[in-house]
N, C-alpha and C. Protein backbone atom coordinates (compact mmCIF):
# COMPACT_ATOMS: atom_id res chain seq x y z
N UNK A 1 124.91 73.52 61.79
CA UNK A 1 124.19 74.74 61.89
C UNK A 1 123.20 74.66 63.04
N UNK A 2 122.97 75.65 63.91
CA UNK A 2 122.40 76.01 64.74
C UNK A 2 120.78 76.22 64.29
N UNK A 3 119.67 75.58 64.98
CA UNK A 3 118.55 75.36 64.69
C UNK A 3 117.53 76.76 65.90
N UNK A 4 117.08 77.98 65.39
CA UNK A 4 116.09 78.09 66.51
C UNK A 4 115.36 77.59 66.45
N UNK A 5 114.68 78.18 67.73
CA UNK A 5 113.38 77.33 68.31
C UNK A 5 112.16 78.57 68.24
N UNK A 6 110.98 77.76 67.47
CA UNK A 6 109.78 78.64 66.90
C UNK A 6 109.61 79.25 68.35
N UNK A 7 109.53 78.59 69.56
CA UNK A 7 109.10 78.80 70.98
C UNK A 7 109.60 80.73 71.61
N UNK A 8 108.75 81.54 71.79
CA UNK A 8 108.95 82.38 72.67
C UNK A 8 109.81 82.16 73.92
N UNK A 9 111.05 83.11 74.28
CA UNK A 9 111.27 82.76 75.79
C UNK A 9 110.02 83.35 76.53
N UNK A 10 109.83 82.13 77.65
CA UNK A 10 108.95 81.72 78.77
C UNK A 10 109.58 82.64 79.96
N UNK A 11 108.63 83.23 80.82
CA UNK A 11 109.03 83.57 82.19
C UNK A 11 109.44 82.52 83.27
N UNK A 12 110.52 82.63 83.51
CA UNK A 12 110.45 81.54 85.17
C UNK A 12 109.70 81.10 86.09
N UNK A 13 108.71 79.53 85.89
CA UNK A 13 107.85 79.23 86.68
C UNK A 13 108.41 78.41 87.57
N UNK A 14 107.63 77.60 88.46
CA UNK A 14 107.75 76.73 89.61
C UNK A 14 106.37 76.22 89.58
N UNK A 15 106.03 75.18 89.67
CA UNK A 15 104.89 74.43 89.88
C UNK A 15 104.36 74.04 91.35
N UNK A 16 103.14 74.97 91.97
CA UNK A 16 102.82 74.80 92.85
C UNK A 16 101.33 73.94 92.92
N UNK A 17 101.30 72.56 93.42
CA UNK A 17 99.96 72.14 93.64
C UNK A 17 99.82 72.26 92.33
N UNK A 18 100.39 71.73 91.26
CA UNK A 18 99.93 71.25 89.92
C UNK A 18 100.03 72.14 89.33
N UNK A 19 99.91 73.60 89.62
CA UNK A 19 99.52 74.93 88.88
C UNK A 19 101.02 75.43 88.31
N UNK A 20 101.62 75.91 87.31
CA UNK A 20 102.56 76.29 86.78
C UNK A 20 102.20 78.17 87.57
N UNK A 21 103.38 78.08 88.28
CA UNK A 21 103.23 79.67 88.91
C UNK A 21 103.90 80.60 88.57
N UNK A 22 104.37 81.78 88.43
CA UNK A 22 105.34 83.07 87.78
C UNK A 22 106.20 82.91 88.90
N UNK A 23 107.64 83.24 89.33
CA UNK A 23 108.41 83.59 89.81
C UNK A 23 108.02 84.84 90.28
N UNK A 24 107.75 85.85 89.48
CA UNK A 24 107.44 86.87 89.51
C UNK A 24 105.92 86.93 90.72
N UNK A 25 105.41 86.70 90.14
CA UNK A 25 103.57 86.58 91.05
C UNK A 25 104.02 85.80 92.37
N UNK A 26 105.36 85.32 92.66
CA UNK A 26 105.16 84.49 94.07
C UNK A 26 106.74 85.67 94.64
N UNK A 27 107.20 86.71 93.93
CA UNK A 27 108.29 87.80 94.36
C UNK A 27 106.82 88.87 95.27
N UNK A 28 105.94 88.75 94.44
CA UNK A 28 104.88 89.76 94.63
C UNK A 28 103.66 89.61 95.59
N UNK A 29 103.86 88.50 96.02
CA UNK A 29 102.74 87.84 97.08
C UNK A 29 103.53 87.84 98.38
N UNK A 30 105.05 87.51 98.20
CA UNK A 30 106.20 87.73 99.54
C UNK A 30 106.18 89.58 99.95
N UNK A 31 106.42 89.94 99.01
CA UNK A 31 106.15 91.32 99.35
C UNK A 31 105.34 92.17 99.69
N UNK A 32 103.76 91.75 99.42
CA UNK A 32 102.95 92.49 99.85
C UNK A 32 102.41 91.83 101.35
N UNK A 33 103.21 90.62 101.43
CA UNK A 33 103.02 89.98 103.35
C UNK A 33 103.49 90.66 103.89
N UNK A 34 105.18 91.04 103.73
CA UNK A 34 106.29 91.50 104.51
C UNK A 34 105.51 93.07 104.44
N UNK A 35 105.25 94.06 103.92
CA UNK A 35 104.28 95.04 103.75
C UNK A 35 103.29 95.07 104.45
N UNK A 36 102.66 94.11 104.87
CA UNK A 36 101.12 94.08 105.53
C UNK A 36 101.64 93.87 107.10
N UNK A 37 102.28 93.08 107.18
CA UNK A 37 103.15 92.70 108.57
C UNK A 37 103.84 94.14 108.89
N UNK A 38 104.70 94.62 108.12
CA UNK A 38 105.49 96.17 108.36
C UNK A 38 104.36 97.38 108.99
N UNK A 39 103.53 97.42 108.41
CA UNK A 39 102.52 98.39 108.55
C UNK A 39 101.48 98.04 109.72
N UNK A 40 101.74 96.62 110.25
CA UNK A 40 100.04 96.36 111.26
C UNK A 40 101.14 96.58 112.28
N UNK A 41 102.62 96.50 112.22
CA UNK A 41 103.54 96.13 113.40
C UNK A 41 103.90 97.85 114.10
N UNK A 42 103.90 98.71 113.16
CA UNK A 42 104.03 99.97 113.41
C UNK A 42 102.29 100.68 113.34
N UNK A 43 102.05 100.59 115.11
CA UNK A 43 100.80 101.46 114.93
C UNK A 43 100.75 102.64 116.39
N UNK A 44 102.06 103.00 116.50
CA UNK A 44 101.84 104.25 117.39
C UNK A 44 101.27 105.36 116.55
N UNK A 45 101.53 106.33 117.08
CA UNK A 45 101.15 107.96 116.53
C UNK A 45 101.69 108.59 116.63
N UNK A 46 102.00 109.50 115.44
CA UNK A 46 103.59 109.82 114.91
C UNK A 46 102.64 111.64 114.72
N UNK A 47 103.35 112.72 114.60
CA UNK A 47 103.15 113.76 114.58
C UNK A 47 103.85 114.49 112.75
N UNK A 48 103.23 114.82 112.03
CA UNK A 48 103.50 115.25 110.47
C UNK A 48 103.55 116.31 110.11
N UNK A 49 104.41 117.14 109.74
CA UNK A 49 104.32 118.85 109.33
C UNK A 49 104.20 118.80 107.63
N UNK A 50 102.57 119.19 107.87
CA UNK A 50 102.14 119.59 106.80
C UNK A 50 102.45 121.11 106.18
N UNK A 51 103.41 121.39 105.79
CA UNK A 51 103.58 122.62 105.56
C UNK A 51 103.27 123.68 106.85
N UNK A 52 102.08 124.24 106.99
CA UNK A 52 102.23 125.02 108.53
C UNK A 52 101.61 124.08 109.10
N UNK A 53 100.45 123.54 109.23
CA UNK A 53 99.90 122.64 110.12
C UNK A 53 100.49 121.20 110.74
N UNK A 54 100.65 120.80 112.06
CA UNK A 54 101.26 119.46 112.29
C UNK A 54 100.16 118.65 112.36
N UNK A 55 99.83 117.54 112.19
CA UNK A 55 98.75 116.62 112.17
C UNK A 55 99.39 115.32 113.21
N UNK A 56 98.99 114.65 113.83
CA UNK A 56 99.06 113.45 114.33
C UNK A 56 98.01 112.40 114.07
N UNK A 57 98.95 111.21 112.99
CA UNK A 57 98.40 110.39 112.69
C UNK A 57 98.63 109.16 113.19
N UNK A 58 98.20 107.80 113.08
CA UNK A 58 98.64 106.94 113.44
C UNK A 58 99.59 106.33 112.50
N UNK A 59 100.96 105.51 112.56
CA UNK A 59 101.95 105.08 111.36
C UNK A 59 101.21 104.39 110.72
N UNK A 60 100.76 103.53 111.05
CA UNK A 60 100.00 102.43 110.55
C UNK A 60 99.13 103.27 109.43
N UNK A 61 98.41 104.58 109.42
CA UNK A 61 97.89 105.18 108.42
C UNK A 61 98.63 105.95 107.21
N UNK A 62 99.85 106.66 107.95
CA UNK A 62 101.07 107.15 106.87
C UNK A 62 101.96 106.36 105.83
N UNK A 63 101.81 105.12 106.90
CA UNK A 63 101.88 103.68 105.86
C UNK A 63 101.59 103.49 104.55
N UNK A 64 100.56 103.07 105.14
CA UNK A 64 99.85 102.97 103.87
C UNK A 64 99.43 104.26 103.13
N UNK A 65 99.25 105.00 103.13
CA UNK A 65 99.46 106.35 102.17
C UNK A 65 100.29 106.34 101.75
N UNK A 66 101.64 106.24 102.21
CA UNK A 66 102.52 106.25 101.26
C UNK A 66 102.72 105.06 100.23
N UNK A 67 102.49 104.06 100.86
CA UNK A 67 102.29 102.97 99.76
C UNK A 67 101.61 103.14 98.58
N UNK A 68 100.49 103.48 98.90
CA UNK A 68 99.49 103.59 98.03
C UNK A 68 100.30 104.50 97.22
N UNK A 69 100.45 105.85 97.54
CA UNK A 69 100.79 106.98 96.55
C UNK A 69 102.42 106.67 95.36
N UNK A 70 102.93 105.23 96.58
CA UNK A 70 104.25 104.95 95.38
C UNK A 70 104.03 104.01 94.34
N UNK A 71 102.31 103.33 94.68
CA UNK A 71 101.96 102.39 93.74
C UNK A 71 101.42 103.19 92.48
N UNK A 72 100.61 104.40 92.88
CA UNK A 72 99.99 105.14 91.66
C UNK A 72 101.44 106.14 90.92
N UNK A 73 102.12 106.50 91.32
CA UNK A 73 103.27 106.43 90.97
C UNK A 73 104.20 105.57 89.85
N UNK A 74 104.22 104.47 90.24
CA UNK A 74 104.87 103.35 89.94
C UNK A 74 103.97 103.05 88.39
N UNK A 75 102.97 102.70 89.28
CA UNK A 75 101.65 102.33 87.63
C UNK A 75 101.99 103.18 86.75
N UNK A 76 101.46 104.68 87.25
CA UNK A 76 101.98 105.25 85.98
C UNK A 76 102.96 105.67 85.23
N UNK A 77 104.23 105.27 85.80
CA UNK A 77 105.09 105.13 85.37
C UNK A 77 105.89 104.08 84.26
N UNK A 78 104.57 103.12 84.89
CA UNK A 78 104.99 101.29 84.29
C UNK A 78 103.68 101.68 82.68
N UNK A 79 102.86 102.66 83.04
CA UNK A 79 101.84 102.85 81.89
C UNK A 79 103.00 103.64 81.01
N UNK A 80 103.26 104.61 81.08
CA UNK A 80 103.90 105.35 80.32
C UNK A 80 105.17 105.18 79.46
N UNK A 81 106.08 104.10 80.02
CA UNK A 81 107.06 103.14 79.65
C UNK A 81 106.10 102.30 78.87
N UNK A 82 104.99 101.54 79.06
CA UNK A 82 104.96 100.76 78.16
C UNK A 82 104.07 101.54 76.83
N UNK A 83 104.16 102.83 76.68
CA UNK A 83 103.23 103.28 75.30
C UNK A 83 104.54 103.42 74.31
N UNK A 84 105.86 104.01 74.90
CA UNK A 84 106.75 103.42 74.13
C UNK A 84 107.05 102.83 73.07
């Protein structure tokens, strides 16, 4: 007979410098480099049609707006899934 184990499954770590690390928390530290690098690398000035008005911003600022707006997005999306 097959015995479980009292033990919760564990998330996938890696041990960095002694510290037991998330897989996850080191997916999320690569991504917000490659992100920071994407956005400082694009900094001309791009022209935006706001409905009637065109605005000229710099990318480097539409960037990050949009980031931002897919993170509050995202959150609340990740809030609302988890009341579930």
């Amino acid at each position: 007979m097959a015995q479980k184990s009292s033990l919760p499954h564990a998330p996938p770590t890696l041990s960095v410098k002694g510290r037991d690390v998330r897989l996850r928390t080191i997916g999320i530290v690569v991504l917000a480099a490659i992100v920071v690098w994407f956005i400082a690398a694009n900094t001309e000035s791009v022209g935006i049609q706001l409905w009637i008005p065109t605005v000229t911003l710099p990318l480097w600022a539409v960037l990050t707006v949009t980031l931002l707006v897919g993170m509050v997005i995202g959150g609340l999306l990740a809030h609302r899934r988890a009341k579930r």
